[in-house]
PDB file of N, CA and C in Angstrom:
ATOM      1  N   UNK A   1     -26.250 -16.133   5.574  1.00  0.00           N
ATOM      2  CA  UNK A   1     -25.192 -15.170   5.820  1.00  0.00           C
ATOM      3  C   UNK A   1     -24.914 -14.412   4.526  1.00  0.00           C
ATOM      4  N   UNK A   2     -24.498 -13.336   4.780  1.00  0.00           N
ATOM      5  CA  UNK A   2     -24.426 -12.477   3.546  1.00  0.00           C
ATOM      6  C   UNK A   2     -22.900 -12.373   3.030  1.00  0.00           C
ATOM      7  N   UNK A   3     -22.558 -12.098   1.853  1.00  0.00           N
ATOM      8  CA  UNK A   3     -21.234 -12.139   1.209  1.00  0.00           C
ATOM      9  C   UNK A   3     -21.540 -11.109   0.710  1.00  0.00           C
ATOM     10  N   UNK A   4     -19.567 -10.152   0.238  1.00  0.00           N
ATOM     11  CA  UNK A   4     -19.209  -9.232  -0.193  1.00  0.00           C
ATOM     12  C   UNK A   4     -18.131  -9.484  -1.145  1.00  0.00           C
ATOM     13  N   UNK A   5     -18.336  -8.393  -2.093  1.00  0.00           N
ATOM     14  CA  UNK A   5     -17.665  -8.916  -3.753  1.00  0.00           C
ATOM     15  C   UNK A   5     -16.744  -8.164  -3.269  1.00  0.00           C
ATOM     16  N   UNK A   6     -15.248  -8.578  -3.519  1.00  0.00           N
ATOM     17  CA  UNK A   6     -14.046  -7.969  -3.723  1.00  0.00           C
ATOM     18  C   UNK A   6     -13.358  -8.010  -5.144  1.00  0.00           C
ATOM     19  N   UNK A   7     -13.078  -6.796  -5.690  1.00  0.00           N
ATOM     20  CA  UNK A   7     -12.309  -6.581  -6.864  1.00  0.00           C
ATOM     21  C   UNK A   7     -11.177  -6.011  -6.757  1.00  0.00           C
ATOM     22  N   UNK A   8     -10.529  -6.373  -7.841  1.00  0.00           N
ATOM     23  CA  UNK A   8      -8.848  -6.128  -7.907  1.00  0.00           C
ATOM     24  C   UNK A   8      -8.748  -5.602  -9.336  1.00  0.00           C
ATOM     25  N   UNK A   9      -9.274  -3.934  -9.348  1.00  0.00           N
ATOM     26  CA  UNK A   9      -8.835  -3.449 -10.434  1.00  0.00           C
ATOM     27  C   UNK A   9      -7.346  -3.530 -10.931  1.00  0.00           C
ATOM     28  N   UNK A  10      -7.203  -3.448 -11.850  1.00  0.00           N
ATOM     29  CA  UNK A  10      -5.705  -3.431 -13.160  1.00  0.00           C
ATOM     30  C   UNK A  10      -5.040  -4.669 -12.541  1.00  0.00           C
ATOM     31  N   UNK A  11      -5.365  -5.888 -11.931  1.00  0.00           N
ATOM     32  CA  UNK A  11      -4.896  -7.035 -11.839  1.00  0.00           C
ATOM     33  C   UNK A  11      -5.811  -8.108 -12.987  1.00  0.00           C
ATOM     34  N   UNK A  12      -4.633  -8.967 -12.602  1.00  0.00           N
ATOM     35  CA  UNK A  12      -5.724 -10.402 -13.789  1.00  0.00           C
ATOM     36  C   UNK A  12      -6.114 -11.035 -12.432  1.00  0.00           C
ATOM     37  N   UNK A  13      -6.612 -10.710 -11.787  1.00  0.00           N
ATOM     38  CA  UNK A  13      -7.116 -11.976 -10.495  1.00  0.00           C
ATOM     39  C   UNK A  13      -8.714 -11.157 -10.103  1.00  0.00           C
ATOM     40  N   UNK A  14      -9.399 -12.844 -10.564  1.00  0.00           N
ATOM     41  CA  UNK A  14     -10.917 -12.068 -10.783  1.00  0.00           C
ATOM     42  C   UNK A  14     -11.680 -11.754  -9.102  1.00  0.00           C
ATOM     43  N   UNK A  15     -12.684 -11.185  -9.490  1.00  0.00           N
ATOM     44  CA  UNK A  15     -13.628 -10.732  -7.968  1.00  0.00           C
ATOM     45  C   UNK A  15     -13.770 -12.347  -7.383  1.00  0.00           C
ATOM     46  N   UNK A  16     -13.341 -11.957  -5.571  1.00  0.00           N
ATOM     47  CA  UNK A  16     -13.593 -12.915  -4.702  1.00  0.00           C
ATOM     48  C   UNK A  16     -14.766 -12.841  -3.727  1.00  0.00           C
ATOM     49  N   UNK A  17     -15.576 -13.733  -3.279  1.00  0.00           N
ATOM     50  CA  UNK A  17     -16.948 -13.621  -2.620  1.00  0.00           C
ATOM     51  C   UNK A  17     -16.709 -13.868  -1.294  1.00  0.00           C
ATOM     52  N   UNK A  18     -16.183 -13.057  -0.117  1.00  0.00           N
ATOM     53  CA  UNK A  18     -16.318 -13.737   0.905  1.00  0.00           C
ATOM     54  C   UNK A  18     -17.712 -12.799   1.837  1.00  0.00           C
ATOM     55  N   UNK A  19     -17.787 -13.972   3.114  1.00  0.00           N
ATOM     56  CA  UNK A  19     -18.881 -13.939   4.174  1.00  0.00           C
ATOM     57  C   UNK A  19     -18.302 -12.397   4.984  1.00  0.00           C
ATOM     58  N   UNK A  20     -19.521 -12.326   4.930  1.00  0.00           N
ATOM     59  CA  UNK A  20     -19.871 -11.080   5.802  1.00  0.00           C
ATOM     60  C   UNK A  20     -19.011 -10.798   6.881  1.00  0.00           C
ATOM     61  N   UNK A  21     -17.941 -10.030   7.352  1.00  0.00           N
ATOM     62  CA  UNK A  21     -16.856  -9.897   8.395  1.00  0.00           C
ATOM     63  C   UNK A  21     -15.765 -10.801   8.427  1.00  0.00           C
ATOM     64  N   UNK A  22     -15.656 -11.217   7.588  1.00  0.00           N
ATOM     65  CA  UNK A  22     -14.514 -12.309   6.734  1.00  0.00           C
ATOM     66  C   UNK A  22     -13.018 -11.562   7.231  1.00  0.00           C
ATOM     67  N   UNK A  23     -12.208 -12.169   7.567  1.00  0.00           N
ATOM     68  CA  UNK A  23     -10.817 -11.723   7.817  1.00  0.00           C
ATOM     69  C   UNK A  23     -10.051 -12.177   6.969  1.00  0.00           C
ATOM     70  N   UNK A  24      -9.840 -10.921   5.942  1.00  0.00           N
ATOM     71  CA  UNK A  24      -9.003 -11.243   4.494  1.00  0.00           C
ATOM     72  C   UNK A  24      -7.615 -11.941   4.705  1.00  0.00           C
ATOM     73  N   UNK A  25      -6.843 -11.974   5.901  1.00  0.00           N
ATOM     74  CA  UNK A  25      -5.797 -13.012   5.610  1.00  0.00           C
ATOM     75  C   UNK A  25      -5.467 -14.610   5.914  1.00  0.00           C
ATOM     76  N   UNK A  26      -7.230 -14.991   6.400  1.00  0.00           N
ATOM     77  CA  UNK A  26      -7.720 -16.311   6.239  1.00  0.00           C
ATOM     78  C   UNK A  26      -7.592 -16.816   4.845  1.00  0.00           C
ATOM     79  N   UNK A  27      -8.350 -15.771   4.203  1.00  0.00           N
ATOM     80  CA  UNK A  27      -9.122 -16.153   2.914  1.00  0.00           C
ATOM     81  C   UNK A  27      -8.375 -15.749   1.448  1.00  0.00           C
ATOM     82  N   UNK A  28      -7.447 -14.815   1.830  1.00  0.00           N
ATOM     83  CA  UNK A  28      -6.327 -14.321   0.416  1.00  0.00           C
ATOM     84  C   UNK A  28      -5.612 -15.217   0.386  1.00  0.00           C
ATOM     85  N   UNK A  29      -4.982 -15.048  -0.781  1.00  0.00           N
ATOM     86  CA  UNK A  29      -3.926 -15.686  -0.890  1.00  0.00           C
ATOM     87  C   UNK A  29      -3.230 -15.346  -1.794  1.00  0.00           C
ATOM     88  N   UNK A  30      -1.458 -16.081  -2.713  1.00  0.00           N
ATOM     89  CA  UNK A  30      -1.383 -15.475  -4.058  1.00  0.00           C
ATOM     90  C   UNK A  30      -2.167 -16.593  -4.720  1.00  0.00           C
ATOM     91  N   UNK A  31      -2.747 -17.224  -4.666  1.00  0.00           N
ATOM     92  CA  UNK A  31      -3.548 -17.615  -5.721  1.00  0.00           C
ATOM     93  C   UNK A  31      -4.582 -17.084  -6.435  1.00  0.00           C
ATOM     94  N   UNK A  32      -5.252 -16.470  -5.287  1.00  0.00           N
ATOM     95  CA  UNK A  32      -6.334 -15.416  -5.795  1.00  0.00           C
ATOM     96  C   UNK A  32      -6.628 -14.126  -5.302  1.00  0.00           C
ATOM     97  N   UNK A  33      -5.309 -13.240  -5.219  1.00  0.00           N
ATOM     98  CA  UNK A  33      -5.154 -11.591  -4.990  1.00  0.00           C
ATOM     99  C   UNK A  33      -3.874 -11.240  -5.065  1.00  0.00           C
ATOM    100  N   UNK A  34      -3.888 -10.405  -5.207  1.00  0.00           N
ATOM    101  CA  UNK A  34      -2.824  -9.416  -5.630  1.00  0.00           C
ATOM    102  C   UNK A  34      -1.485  -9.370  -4.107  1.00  0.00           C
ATOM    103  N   UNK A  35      -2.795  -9.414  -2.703  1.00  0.00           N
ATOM    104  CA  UNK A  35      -2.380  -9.037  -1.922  1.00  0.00           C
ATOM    105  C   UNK A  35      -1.786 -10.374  -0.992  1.00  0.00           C
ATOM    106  N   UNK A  36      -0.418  -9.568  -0.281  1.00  0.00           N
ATOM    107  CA  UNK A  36       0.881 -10.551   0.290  1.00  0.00           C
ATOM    108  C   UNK A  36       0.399  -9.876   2.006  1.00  0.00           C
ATOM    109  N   UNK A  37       0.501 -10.753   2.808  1.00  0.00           N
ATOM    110  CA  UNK A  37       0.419 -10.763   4.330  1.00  0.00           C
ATOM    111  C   UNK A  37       1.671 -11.078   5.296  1.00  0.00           C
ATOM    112  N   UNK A  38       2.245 -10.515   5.752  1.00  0.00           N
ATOM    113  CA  UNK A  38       3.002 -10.763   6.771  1.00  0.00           C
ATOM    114  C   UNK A  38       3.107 -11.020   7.599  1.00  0.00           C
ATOM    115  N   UNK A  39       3.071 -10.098   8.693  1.00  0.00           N
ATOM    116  CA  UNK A  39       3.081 -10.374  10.490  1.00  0.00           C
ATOM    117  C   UNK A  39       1.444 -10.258  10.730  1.00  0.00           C
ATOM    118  N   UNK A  40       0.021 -10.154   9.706  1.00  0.00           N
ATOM    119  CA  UNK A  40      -0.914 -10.260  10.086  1.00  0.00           C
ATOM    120  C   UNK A  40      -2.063  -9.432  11.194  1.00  0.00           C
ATOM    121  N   UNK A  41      -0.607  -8.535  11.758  1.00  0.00           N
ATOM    122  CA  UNK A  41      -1.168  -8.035  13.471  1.00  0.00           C
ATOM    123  C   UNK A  41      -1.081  -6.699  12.536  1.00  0.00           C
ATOM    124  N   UNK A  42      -0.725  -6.275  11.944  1.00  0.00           N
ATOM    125  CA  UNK A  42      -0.922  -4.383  11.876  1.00  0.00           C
ATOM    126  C   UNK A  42       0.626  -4.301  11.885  1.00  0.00           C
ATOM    127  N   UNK A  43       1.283  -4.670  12.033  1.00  0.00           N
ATOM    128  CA  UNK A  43       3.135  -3.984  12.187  1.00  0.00           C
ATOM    129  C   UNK A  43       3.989  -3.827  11.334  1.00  0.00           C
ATOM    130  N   UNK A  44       3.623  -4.362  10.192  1.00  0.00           N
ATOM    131  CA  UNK A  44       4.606  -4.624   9.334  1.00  0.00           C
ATOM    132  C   UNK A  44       4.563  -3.855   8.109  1.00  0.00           C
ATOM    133  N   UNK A  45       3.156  -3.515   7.773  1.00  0.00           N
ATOM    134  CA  UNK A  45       2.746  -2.603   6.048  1.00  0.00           C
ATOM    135  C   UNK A  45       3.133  -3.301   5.124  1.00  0.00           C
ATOM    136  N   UNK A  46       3.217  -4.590   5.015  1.00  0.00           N
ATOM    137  CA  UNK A  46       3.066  -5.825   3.489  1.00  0.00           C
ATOM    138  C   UNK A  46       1.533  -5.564   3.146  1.00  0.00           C
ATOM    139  N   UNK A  47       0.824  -5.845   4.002  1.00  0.00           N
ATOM    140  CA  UNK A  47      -0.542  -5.271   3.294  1.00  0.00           C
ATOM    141  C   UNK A  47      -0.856  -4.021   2.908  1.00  0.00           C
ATOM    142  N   UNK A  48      -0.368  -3.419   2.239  1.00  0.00           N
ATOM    143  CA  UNK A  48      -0.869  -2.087   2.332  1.00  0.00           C
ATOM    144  C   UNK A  48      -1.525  -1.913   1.615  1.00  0.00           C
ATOM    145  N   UNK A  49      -2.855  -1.163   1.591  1.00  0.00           N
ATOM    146  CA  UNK A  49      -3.959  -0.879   0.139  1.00  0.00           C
ATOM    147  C   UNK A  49      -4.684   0.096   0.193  1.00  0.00           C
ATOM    148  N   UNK A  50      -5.574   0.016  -0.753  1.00  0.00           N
ATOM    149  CA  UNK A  50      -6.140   1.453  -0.969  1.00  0.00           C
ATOM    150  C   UNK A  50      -7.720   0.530  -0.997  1.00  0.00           C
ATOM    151  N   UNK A  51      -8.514   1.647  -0.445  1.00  0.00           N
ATOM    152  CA  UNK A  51      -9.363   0.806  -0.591  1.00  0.00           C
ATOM    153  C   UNK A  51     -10.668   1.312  -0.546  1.00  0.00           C
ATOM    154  N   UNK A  52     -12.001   1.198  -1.526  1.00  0.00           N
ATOM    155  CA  UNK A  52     -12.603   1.469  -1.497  1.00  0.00           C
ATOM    156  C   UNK A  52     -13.928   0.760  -1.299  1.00  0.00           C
ATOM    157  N   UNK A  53     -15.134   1.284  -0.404  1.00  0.00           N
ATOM    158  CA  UNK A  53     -15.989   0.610  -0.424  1.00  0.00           C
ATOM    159  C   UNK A  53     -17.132   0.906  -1.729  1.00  0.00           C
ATOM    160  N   UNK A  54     -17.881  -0.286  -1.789  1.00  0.00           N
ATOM    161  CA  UNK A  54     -18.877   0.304  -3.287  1.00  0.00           C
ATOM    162  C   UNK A  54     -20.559   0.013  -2.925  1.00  0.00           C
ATOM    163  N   UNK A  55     -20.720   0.265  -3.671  1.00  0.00           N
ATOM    164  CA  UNK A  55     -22.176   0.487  -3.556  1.00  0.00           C
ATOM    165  C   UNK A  55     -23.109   0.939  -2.413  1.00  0.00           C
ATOM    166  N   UNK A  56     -22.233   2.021  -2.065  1.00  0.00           N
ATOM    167  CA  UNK A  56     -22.613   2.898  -1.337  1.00  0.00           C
ATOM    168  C   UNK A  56     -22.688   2.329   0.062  1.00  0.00           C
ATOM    169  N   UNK A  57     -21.884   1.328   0.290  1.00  0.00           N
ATOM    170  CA  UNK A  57     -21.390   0.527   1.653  1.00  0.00           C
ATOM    171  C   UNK A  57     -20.003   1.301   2.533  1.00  0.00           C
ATOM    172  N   UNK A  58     -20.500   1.135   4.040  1.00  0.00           N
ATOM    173  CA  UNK A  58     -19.388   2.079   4.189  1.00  0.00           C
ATOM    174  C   UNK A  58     -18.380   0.741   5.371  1.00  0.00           C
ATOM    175  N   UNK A  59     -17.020   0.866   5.157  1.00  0.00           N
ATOM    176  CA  UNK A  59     -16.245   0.163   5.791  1.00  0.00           C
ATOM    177  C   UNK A  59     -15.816   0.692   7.532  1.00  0.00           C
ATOM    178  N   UNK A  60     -15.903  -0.318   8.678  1.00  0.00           N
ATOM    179  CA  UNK A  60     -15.423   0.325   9.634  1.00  0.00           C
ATOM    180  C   UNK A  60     -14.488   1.139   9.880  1.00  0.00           C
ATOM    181  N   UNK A  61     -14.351   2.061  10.577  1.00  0.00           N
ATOM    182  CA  UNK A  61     -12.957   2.977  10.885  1.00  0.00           C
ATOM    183  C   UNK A  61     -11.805   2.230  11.232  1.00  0.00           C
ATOM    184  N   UNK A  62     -10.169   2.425  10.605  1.00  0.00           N
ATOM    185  CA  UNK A  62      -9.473   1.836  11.587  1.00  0.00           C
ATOM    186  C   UNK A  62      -9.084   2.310  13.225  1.00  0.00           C
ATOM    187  N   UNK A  63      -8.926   1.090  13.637  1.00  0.00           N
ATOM    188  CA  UNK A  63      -8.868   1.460  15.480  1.00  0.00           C
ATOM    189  C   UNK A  63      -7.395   2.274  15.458  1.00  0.00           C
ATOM    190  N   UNK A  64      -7.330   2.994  16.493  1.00  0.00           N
ATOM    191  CA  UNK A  64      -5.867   3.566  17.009  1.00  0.00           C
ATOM    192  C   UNK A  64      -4.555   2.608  16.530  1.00  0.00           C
ATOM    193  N   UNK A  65      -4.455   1.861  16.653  1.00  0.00           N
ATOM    194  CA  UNK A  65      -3.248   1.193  16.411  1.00  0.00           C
ATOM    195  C   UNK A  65      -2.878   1.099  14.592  1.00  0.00           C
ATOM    196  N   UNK A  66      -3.886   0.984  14.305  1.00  0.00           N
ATOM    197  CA  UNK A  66      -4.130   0.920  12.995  1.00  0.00           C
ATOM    198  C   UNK A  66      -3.657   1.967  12.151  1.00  0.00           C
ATOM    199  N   UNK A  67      -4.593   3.196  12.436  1.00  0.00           N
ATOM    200  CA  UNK A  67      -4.620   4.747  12.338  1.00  0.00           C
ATOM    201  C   UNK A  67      -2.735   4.892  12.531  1.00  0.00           C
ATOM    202  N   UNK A  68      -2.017   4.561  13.842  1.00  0.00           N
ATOM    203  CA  UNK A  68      -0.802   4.864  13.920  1.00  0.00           C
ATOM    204  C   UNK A  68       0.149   4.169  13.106  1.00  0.00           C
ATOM    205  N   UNK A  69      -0.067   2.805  12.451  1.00  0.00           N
ATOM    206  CA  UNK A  69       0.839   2.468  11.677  1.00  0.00           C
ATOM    207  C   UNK A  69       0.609   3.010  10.051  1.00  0.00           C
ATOM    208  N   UNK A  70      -0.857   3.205  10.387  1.00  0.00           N
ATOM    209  CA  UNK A  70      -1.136   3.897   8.733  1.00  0.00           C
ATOM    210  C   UNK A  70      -0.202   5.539   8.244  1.00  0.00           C
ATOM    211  N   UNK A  71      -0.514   6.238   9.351  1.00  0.00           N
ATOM    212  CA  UNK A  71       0.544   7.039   9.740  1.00  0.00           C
ATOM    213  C   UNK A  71       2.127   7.094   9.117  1.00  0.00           C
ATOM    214  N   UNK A  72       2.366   6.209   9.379  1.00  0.00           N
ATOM    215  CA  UNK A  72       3.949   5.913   8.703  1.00  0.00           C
ATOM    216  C   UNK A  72       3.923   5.198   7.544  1.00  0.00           C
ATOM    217  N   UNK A  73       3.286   4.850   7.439  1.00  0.00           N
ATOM    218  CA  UNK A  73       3.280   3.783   5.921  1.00  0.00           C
ATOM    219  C   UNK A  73       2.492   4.648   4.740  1.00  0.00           C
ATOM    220  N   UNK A  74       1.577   5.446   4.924  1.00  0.00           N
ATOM    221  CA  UNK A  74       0.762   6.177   3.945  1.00  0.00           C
ATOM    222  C   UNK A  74       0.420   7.320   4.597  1.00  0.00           C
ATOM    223  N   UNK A  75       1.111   8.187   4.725  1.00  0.00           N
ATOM    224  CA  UNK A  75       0.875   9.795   5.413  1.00  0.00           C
ATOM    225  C   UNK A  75      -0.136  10.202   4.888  1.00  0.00           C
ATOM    226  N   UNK A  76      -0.802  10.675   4.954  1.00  0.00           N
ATOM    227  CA  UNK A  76      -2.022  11.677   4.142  1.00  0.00           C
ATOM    228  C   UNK A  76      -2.987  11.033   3.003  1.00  0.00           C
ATOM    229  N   UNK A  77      -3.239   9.506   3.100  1.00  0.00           N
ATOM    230  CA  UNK A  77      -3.809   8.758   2.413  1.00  0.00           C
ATOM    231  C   UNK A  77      -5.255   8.093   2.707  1.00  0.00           C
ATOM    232  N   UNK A  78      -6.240   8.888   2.534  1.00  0.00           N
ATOM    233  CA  UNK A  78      -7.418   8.705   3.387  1.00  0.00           C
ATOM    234  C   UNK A  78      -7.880   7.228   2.953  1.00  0.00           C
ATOM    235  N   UNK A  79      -7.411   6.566   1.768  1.00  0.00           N
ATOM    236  CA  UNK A  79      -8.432   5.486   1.535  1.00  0.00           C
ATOM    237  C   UNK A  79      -7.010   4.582   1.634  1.00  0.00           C
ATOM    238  N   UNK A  80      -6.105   4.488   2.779  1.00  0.00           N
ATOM    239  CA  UNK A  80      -5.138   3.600   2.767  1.00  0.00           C
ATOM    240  C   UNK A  80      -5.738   2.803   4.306  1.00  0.00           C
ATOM    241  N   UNK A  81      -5.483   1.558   3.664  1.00  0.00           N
ATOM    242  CA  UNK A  81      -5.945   0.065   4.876  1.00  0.00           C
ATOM    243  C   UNK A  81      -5.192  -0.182   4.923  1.00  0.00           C
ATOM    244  N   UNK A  82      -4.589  -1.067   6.296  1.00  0.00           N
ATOM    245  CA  UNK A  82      -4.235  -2.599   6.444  1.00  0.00           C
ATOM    246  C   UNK A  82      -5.101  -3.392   5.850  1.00  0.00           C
ATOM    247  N   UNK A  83      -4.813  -4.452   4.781  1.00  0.00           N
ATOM    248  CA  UNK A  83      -5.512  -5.770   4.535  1.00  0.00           C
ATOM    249  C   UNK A  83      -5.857  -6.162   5.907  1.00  0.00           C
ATOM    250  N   UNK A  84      -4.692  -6.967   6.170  1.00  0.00           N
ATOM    251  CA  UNK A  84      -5.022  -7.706   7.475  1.00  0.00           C
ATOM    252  C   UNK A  84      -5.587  -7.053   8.718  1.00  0.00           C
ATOM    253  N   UNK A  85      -6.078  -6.043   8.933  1.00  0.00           N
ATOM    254  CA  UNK A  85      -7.202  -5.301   9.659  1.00  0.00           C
ATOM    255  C   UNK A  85      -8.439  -5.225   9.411  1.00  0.00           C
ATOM    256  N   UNK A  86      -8.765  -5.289   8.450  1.00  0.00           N
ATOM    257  CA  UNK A  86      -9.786  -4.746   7.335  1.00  0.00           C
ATOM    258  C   UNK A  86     -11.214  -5.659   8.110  1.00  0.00           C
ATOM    259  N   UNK A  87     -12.065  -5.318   8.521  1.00  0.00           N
ATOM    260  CA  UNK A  87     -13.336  -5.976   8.606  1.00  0.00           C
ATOM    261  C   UNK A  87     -14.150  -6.149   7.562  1.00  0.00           C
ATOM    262  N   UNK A  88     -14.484  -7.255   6.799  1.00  0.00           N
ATOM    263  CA  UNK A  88     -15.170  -6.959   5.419  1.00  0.00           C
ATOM    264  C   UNK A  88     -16.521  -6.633   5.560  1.00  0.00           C
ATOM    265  N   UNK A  89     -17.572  -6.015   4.965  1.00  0.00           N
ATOM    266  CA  UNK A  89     -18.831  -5.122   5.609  1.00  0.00           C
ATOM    267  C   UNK A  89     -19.346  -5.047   4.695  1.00  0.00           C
ATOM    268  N   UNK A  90     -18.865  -4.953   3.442  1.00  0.00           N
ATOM    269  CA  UNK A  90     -19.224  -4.336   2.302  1.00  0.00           C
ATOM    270  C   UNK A  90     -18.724  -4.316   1.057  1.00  0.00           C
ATOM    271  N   UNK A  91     -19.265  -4.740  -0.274  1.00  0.00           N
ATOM    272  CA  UNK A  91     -18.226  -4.700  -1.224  1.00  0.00           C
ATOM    273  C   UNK A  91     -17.206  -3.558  -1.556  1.00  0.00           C
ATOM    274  N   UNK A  92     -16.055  -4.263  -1.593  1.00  0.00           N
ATOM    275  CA  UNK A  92     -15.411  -3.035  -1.954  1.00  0.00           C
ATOM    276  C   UNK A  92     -14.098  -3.599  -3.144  1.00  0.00           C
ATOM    277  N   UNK A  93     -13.625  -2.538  -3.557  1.00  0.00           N
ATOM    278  CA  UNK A  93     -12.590  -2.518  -4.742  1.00  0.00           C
ATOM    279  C   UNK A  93     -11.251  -2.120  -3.606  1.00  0.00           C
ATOM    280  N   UNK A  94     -10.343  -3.420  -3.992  1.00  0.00           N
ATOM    281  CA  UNK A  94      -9.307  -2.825  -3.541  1.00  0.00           C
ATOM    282  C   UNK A  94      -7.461  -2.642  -4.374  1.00  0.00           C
ATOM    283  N   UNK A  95      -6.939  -1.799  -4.184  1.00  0.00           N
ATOM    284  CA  UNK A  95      -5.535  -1.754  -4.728  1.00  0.00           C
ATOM    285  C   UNK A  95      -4.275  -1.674  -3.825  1.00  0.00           C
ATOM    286  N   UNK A  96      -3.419  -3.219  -4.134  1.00  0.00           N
ATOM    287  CA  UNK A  96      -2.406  -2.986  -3.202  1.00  0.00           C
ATOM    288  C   UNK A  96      -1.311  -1.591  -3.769  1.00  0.00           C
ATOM    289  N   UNK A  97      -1.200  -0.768  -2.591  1.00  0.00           N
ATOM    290  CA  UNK A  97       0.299   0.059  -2.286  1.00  0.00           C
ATOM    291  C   UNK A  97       1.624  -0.585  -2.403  1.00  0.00           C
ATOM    292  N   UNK A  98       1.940  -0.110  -3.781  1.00  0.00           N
ATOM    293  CA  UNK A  98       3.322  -0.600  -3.756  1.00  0.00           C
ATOM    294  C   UNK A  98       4.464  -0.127  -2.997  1.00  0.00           C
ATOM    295  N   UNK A  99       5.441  -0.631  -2.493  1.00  0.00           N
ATOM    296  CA  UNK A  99       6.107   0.489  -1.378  1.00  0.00           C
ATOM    297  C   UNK A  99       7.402   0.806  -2.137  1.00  0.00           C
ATOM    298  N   UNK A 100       7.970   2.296  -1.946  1.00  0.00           N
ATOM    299  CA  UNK A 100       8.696   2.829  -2.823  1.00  0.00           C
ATOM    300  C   UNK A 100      10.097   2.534  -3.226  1.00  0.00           C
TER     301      UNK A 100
END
């Protein structure tokens, strides 16, 4: 099975290796990310991030529900995720959204 490197630029919490389609709020934690989980389902925007895929890997689209809470939580923010949505696919760099 294949694994994908996750980084947490301008944090002290080093790159994590998870399996291929890994559901990051199994596998985060604060022990080792930046990033805090809440209600898990998409409703809440505790996960919120920015997020990029790397090495020329591209991340699934979010589904409708997704898309609509992203909507309110990050208006006009093309590289804004739910963590807890996130299908992992590909390495990517991510930065949690602090909320204002």
């Amino acid at each position: 099975m294949s694994t994908h490197r996750i980084e947490f630029p301008g944090t002290a919490f080093a790159p994590v290796e998870l399996a291929d389609l890994a559901s990051l709020p199994v596998h985060l934690t604060v022990l080792n990310s930046p990033l805090l989980f809440g209600c898990r389902s998409g409703l809440c925007g505790t996960c919120l991030i920015e997020v990029a895929a790397l090495s020329g890997g591209e991340l699934e689209a979010p589904d409708a529900a997704e898309r609509d809470a992203l909507e309110i939580y990050a208006p006009g923010n093309p590289h804004a995720r739910l963590a807890c949505q996130l299908v992992l696919t590909t390495d990517v760099r991510i930065r949690k959204i602090e909320s204002a």
